[in-house]
PDB file of N, CA and C in Angstrom:
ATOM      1  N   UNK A   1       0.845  -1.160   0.000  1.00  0.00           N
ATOM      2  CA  UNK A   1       0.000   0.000   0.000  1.00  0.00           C
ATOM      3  C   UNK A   1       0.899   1.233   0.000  1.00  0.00           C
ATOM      4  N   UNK A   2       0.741   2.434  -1.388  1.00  0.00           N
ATOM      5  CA  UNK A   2       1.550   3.656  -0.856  1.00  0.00           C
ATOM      6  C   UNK A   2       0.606   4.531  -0.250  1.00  0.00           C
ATOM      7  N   UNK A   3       1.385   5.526   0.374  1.00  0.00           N
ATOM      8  CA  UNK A   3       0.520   6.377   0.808  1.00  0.00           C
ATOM      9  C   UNK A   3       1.888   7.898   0.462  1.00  0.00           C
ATOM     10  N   UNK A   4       1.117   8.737   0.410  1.00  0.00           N
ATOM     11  CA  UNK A   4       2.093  10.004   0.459  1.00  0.00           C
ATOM     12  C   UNK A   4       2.706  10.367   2.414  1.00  0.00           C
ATOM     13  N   UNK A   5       3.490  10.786   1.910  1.00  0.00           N
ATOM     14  CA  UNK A   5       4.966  11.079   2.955  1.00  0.00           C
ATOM     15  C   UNK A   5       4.454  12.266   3.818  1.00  0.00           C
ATOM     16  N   UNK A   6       3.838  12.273   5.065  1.00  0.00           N
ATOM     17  CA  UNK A   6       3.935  13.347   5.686  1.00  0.00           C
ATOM     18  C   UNK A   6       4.860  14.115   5.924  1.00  0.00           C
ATOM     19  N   UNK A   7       4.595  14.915   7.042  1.00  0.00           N
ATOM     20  CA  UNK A   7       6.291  15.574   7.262  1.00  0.00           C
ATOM     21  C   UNK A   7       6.908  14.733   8.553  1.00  0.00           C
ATOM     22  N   UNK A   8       6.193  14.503   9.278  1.00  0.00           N
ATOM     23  CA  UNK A   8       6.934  13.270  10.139  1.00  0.00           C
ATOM     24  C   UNK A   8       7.570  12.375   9.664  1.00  0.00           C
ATOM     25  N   UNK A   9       6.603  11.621   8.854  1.00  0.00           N
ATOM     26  CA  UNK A   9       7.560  10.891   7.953  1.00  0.00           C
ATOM     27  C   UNK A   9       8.826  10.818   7.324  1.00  0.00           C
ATOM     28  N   UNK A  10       8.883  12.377   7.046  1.00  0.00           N
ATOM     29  CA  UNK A  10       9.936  12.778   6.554  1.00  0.00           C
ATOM     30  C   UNK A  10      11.159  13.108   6.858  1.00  0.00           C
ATOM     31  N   UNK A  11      10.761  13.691   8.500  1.00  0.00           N
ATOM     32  CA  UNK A  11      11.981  13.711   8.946  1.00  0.00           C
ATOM     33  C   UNK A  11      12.266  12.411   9.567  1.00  0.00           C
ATOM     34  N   UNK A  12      11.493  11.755   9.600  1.00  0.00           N
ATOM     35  CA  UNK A  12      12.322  10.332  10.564  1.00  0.00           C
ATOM     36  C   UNK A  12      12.560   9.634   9.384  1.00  0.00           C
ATOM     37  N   UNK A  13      12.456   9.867   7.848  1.00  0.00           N
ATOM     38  CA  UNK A  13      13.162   9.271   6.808  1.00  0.00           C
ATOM     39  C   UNK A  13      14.686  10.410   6.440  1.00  0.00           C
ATOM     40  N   UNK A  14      14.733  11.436   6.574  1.00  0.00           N
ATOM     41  CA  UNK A  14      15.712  12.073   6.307  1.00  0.00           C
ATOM     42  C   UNK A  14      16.808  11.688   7.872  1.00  0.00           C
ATOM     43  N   UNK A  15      15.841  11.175   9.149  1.00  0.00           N
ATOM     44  CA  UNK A  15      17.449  10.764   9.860  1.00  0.00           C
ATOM     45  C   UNK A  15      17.537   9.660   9.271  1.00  0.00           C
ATOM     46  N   UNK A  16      16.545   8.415   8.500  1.00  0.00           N
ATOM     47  CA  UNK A  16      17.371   7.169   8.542  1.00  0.00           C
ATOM     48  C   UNK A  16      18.635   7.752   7.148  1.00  0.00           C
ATOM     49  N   UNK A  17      18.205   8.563   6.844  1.00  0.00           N
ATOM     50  CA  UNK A  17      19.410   8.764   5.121  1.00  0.00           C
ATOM     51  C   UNK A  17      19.992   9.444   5.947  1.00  0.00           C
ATOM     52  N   UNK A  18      20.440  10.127   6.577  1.00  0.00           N
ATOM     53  CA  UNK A  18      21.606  10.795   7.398  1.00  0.00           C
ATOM     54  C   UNK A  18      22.219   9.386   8.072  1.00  0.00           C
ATOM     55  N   UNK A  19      21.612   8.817   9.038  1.00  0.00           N
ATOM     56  CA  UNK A  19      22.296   7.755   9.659  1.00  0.00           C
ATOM     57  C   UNK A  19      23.096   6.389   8.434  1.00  0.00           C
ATOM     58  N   UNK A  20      22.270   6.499   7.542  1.00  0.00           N
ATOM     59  CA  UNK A  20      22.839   5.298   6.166  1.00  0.00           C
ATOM     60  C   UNK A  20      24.278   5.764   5.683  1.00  0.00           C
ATOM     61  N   UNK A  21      24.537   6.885   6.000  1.00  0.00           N
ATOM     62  CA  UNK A  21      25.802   7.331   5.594  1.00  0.00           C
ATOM     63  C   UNK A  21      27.076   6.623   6.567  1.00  0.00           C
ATOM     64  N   UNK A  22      26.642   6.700   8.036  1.00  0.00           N
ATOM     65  CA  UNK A  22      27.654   5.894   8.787  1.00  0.00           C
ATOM     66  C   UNK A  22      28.507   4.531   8.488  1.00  0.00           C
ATOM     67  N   UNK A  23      27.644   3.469   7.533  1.00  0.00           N
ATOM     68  CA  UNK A  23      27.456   2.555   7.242  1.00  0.00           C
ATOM     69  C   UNK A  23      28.875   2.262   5.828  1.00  0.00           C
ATOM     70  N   UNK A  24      29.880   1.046   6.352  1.00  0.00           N
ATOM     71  CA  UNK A  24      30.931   1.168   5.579  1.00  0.00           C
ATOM     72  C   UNK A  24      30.808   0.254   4.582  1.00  0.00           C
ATOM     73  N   UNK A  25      29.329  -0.549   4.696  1.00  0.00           N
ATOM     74  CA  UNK A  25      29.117  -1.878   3.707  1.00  0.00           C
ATOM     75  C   UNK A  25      28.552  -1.121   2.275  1.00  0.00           C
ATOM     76  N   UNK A  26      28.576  -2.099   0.982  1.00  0.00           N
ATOM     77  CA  UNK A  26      28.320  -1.637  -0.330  1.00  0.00           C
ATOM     78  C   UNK A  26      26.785  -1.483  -0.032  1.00  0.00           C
ATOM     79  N   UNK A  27      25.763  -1.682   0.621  1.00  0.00           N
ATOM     80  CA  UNK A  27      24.789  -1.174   0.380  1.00  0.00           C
ATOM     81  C   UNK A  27      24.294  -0.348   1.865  1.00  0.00           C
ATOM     82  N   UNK A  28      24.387   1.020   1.946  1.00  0.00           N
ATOM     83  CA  UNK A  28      24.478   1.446   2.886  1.00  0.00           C
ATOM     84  C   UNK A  28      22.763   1.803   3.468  1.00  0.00           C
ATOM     85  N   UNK A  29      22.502   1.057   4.310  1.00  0.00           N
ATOM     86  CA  UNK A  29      21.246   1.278   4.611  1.00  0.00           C
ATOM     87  C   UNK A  29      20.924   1.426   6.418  1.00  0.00           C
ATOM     88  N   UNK A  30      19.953   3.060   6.646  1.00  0.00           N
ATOM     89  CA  UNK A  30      19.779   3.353   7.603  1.00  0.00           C
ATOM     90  C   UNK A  30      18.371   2.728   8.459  1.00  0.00           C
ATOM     91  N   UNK A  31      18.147   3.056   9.429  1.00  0.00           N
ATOM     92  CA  UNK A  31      16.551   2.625   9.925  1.00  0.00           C
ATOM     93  C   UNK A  31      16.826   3.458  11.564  1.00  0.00           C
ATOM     94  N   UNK A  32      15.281   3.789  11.821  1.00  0.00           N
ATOM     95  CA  UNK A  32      15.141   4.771  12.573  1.00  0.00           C
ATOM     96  C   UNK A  32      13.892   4.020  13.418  1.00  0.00           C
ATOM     97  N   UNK A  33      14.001   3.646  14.373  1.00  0.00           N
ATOM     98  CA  UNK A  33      12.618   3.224  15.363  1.00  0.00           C
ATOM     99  C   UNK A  33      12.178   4.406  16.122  1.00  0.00           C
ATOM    100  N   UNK A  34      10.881   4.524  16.095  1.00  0.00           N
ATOM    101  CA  UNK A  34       9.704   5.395  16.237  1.00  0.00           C
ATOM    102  C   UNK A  34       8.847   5.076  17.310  1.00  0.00           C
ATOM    103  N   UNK A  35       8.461   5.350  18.576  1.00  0.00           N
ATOM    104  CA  UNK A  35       7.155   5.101  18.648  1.00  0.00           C
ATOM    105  C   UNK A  35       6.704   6.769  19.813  1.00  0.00           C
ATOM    106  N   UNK A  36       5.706   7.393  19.438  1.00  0.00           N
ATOM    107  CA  UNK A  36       4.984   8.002  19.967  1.00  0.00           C
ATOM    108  C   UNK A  36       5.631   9.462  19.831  1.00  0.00           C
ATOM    109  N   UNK A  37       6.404   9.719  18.426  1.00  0.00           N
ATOM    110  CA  UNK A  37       7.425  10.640  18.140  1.00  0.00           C
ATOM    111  C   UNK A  37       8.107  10.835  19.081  1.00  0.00           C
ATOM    112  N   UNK A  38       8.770   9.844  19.347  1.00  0.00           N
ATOM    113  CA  UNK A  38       9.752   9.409  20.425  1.00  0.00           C
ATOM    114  C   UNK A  38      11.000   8.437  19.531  1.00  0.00           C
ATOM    115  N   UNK A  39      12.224   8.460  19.203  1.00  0.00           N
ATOM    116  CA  UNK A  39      13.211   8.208  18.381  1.00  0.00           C
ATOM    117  C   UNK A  39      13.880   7.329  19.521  1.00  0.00           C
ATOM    118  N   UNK A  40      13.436   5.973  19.262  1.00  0.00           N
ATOM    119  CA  UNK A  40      13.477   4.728  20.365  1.00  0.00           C
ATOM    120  C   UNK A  40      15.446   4.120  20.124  1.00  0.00           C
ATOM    121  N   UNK A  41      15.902   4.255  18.458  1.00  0.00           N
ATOM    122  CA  UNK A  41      16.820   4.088  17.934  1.00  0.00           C
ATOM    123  C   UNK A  41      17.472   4.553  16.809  1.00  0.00           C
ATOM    124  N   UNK A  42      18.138   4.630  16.663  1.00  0.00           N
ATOM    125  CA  UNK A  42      19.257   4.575  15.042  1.00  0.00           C
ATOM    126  C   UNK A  42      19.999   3.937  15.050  1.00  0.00           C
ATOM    127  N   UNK A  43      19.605   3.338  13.606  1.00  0.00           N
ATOM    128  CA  UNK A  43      21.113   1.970  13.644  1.00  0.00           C
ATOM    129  C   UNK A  43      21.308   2.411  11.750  1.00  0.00           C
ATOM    130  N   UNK A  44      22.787   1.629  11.960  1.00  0.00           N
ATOM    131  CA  UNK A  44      22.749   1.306  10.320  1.00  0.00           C
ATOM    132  C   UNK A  44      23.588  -0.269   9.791  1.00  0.00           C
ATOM    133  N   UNK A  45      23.322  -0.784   8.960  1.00  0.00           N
ATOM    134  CA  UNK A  45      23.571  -2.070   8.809  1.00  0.00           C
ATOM    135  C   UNK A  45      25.632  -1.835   8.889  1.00  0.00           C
ATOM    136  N   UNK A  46      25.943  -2.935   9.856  1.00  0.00           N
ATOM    137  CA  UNK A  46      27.298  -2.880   9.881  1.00  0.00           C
ATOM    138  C   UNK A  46      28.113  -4.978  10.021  1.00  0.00           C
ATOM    139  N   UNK A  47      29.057  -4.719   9.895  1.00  0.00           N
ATOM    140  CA  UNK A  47      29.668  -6.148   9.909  1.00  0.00           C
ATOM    141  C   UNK A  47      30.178  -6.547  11.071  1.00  0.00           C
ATOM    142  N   UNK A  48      29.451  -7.606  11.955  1.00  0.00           N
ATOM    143  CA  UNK A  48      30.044  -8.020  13.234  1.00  0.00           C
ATOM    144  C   UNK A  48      30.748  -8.731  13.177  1.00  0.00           C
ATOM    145  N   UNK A  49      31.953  -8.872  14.404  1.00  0.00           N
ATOM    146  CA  UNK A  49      32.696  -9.642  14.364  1.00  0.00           C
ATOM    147  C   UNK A  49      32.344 -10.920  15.218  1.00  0.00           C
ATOM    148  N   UNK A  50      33.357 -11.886  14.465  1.00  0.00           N
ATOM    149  CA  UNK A  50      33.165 -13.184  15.298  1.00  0.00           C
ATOM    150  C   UNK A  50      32.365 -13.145  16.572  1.00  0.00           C
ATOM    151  N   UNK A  51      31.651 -13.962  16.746  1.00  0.00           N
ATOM    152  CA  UNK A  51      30.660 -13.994  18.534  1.00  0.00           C
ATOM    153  C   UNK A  51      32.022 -14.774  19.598  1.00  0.00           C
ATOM    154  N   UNK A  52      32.578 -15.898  19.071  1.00  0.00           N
ATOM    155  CA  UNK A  52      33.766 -16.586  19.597  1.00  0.00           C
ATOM    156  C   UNK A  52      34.918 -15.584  19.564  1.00  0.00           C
ATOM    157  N   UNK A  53      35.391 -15.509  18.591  1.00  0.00           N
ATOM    158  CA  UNK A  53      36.258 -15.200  18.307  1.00  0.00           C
ATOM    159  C   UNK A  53      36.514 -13.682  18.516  1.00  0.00           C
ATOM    160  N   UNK A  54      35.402 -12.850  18.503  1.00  0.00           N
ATOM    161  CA  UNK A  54      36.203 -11.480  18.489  1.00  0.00           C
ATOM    162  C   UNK A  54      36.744 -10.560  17.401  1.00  0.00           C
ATOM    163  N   UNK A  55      36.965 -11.198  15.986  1.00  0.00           N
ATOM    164  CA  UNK A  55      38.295 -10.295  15.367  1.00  0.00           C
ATOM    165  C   UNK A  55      37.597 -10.850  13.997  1.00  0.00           C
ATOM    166  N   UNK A  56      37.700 -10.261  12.801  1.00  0.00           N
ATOM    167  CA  UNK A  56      37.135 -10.023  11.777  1.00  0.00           C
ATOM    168  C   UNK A  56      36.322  -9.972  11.229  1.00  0.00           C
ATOM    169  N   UNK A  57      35.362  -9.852  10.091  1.00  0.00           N
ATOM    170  CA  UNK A  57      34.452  -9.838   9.679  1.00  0.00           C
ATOM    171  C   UNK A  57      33.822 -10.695   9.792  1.00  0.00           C
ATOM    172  N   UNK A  58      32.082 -11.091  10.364  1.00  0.00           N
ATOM    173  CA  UNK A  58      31.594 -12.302  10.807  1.00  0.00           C
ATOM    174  C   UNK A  58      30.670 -12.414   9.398  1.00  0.00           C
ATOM    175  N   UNK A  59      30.010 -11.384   9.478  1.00  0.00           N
ATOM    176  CA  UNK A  59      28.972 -11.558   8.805  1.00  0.00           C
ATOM    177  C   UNK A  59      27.564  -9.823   9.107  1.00  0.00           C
ATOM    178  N   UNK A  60      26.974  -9.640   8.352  1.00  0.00           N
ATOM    179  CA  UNK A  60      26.130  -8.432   8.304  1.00  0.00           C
ATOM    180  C   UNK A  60      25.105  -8.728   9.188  1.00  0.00           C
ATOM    181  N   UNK A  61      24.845  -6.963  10.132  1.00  0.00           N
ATOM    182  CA  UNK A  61      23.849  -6.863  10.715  1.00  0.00           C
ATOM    183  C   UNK A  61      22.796  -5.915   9.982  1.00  0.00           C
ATOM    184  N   UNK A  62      22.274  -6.444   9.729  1.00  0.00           N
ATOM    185  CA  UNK A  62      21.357  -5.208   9.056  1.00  0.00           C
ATOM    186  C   UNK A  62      20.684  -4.205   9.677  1.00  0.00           C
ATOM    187  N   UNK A  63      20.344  -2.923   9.450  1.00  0.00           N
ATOM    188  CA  UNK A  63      19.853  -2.042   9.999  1.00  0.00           C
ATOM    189  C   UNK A  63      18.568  -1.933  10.820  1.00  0.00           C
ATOM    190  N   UNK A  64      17.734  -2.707  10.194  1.00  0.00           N
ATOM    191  CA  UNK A  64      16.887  -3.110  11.114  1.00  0.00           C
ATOM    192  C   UNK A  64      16.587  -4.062  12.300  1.00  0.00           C
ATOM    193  N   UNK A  65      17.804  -4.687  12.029  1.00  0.00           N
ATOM    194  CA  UNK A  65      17.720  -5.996  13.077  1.00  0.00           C
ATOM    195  C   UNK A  65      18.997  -5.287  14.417  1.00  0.00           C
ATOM    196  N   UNK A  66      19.492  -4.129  13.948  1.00  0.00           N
ATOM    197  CA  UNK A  66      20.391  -3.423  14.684  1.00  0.00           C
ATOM    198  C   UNK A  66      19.982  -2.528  15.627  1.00  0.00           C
ATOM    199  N   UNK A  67      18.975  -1.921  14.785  1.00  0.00           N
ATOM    200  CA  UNK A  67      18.094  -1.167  15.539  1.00  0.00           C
ATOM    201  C   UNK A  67      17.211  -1.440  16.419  1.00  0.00           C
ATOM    202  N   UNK A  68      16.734  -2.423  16.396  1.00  0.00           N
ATOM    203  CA  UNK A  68      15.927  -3.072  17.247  1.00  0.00           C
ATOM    204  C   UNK A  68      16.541  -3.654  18.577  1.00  0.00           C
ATOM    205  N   UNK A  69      17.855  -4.353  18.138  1.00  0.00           N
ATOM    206  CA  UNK A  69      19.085  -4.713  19.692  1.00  0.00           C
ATOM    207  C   UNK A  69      19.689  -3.553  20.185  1.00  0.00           C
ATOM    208  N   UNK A  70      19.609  -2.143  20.109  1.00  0.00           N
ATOM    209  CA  UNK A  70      20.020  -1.224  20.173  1.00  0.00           C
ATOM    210  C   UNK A  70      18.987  -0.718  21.180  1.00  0.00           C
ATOM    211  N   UNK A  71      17.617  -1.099  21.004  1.00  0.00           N
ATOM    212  CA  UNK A  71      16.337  -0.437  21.491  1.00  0.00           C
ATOM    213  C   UNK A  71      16.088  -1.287  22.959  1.00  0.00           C
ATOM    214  N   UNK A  72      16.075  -2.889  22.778  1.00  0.00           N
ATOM    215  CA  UNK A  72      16.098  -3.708  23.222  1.00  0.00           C
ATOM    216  C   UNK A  72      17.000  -3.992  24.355  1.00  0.00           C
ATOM    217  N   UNK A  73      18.738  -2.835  24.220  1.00  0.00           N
ATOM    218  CA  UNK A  73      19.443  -3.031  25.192  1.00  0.00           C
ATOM    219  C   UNK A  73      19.541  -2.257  26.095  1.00  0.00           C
ATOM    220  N   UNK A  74      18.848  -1.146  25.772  1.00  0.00           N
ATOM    221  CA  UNK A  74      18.563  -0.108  26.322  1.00  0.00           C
ATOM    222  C   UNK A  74      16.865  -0.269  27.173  1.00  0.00           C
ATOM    223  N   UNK A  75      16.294  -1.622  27.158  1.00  0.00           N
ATOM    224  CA  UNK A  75      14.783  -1.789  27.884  1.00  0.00           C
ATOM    225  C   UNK A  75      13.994  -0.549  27.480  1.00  0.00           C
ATOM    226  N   UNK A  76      14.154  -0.198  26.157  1.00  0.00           N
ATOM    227  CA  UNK A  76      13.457   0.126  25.562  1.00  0.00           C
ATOM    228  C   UNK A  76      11.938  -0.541  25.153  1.00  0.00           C
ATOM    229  N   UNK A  77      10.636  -0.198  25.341  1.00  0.00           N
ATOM    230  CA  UNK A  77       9.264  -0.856  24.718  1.00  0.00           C
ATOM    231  C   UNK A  77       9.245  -0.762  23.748  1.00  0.00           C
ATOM    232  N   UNK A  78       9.378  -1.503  22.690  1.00  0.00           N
ATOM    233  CA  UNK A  78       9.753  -1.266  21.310  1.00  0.00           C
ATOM    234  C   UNK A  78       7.854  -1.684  20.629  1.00  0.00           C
ATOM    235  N   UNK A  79       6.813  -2.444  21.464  1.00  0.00           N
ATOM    236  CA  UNK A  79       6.029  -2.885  20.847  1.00  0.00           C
ATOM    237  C   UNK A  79       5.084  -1.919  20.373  1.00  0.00           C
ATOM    238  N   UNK A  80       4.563  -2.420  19.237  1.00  0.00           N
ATOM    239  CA  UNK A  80       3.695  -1.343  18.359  1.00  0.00           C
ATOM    240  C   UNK A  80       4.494  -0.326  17.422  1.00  0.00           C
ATOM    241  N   UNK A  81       6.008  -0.202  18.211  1.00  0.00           N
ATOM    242  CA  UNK A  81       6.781   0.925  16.973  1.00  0.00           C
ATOM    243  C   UNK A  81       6.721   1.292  15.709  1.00  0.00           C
ATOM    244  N   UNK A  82       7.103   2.032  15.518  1.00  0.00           N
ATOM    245  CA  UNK A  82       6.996   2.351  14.080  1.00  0.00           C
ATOM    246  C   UNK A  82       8.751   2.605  13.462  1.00  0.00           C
ATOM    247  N   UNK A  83       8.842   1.528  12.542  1.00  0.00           N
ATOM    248  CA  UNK A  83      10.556   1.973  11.617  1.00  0.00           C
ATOM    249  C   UNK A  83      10.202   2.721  10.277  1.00  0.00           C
ATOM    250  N   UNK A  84      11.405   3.452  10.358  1.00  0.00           N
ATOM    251  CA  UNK A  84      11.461   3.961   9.060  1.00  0.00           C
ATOM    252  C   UNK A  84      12.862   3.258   8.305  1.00  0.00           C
ATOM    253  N   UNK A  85      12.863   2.930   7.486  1.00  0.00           N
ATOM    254  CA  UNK A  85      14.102   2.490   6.455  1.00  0.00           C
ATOM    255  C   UNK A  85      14.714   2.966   4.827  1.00  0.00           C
ATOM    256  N   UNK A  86      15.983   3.351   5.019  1.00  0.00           N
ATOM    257  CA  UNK A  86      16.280   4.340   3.921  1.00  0.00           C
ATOM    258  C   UNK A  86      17.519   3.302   3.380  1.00  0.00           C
ATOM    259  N   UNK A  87      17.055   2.924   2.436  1.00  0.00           N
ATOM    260  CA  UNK A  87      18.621   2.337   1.365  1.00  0.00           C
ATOM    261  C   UNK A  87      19.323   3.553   0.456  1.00  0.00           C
ATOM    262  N   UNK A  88      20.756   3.695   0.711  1.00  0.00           N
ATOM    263  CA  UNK A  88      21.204   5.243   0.561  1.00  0.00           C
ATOM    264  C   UNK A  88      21.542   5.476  -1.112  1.00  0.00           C
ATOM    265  N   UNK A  89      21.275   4.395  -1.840  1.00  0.00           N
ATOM    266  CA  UNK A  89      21.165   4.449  -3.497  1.00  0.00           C
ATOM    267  C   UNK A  89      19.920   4.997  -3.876  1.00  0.00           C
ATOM    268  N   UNK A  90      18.874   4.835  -3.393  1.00  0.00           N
ATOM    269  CA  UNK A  90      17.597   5.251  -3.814  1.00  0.00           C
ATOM    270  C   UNK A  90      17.049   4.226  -4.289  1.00  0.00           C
ATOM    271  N   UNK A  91      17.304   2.799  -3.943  1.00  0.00           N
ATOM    272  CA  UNK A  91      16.579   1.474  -4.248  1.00  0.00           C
ATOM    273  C   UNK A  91      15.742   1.326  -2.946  1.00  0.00           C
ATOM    274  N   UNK A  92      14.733   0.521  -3.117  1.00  0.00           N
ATOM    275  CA  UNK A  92      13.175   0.892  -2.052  1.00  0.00           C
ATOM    276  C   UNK A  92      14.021  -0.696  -0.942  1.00  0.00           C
ATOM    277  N   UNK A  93      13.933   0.144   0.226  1.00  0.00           N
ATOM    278  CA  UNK A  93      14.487  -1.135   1.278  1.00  0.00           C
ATOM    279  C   UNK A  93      13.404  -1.517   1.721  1.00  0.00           C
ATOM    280  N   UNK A  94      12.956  -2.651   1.510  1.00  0.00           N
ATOM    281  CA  UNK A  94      12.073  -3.368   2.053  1.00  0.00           C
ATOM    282  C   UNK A  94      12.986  -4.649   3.041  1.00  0.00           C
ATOM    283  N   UNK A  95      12.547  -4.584   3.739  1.00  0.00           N
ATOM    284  CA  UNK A  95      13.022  -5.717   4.820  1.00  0.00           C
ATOM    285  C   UNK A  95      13.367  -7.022   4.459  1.00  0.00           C
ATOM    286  N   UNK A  96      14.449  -7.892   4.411  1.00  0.00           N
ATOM    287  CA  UNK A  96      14.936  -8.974   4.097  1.00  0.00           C
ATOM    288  C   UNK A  96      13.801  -9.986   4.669  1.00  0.00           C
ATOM    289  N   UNK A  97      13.185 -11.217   4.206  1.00  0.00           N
ATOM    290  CA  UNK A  97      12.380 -12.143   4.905  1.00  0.00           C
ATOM    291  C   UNK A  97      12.717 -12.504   6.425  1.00  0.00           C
ATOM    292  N   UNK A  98      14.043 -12.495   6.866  1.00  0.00           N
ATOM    293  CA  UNK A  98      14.495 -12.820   8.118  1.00  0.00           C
ATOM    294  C   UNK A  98      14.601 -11.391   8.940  1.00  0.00           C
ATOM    295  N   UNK A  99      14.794  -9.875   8.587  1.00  0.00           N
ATOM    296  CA  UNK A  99      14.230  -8.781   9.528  1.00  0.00           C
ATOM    297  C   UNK A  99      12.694  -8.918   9.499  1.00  0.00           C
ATOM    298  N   UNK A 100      12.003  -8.888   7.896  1.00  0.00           N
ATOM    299  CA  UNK A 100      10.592  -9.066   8.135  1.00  0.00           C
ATOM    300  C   UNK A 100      10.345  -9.628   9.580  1.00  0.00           C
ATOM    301  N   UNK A 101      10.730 -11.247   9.526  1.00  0.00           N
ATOM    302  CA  UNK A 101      10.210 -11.677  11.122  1.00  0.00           C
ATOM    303  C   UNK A 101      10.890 -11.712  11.688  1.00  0.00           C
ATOM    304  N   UNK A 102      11.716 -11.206  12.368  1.00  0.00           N
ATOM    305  CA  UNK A 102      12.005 -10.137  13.558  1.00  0.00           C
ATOM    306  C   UNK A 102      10.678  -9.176  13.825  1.00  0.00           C
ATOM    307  N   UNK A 103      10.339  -8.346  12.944  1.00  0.00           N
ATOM    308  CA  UNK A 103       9.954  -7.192  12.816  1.00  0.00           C
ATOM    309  C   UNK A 103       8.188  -7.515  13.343  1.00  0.00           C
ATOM    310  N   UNK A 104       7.988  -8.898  12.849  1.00  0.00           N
ATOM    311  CA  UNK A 104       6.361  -9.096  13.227  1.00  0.00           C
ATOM    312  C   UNK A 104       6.912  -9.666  14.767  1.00  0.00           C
ATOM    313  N   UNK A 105       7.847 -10.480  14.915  1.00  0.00           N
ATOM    314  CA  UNK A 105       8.226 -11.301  16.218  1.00  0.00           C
ATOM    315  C   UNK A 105       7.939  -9.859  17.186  1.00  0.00           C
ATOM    316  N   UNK A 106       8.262  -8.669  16.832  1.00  0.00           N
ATOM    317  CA  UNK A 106       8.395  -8.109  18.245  1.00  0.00           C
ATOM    318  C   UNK A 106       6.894  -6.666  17.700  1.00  0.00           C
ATOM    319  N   UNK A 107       6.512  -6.674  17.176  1.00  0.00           N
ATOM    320  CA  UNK A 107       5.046  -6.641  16.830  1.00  0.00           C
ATOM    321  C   UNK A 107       5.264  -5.366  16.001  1.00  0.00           C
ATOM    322  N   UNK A 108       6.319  -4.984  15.414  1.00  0.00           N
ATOM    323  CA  UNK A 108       6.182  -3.529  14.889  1.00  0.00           C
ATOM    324  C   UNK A 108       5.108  -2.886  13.965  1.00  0.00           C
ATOM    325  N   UNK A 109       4.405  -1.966  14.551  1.00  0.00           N
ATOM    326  CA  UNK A 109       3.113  -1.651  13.701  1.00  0.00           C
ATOM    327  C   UNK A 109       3.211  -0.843  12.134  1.00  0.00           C
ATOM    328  N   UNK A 110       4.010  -0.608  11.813  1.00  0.00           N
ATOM    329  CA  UNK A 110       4.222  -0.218  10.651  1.00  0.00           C
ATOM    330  C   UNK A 110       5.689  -0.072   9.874  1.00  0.00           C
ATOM    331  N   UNK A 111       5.813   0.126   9.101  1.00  0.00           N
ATOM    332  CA  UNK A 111       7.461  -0.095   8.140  1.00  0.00           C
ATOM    333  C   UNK A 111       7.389   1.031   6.837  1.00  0.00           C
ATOM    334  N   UNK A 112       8.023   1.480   7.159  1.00  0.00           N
ATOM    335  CA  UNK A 112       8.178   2.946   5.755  1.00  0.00           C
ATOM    336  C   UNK A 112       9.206   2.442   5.429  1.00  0.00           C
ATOM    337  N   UNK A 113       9.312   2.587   4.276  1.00  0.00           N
ATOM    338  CA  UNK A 113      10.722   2.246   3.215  1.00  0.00           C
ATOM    339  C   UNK A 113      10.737   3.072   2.284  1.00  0.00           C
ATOM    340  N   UNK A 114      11.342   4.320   2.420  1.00  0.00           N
ATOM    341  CA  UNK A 114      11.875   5.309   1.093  1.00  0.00           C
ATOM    342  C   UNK A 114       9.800   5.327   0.402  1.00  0.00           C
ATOM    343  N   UNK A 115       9.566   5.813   1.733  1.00  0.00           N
ATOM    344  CA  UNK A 115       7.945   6.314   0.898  1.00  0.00           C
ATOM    345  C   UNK A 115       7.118   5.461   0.838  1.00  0.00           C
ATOM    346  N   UNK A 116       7.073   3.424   0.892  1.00  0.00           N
ATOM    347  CA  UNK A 116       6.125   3.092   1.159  1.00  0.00           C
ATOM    348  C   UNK A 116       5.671   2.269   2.762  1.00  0.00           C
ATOM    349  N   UNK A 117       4.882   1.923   2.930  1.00  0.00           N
ATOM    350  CA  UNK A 117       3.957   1.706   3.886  1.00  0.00           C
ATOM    351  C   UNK A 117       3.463  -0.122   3.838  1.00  0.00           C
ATOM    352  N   UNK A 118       3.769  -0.805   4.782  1.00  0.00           N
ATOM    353  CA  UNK A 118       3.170  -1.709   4.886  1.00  0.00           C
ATOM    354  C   UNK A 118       2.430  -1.419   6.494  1.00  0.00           C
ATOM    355  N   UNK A 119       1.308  -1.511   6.248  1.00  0.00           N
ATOM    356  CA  UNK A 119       0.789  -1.341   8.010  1.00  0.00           C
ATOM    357  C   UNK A 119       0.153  -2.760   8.422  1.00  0.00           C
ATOM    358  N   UNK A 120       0.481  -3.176   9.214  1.00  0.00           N
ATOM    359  CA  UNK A 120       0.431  -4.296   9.918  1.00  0.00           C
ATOM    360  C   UNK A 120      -1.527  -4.461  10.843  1.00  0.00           C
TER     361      UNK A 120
END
């Protein structure tokens, strides 16, 4: 479903494209958790290292699944939130099948991606 971009919208899509810039991987993508115009997080997808080991590249966290352990470590109430998600090419970030559920697992009520809307 699209819907047009308020201005809320907008600015909690202009921090996730400010925050996507932090991001040193080839597809630099931001996300911004929301709830009650209250800015619960910012994350941007980055490469963790080993869980054992400690020291090199493990494998990608994505921005949304970052943002959410970010919110989460902080006993943050993340339920009902609202994310916004900005892929910093101008390709539409829709949530990978494995953030998708994350994203229903912890009940998030809506998902903006560069302008569209899935509402839950």
């Amino acid at each position: 479903m699209t819907k047009l971009l308020s201005s809320r919208t907008k600015k909690y899509m202009s921090i996730a494209k400010r925050i996507s810039l932090n991001s040193l991987i080839r597809f630099r993508v931001g996300a911004v958790l929301v709830k009650r115009n209250n800015v619960l997080s910012v994350a941007y997808n980055i490469r963790k290292t080993h869980p054992k080991f400690g020291s090199g590249n493990y494998q990608t966290l994505h921005a949304e699944g970052h943002a959410l352990c970010k919110a989460l470590r902080t006993n943050k109430n993340i339920n009902n939130a609202t994310i916004y998600i900005y892929r910093n090419n101008g390709n539409l970030a829709k949530p990978c099948p494995c953030c998708q559920k994350l994203l229903d697992t912890f009940n998030i009520k809506a998902i903006y991606s560069d302008g569209t809307t899935d509402d839950f």
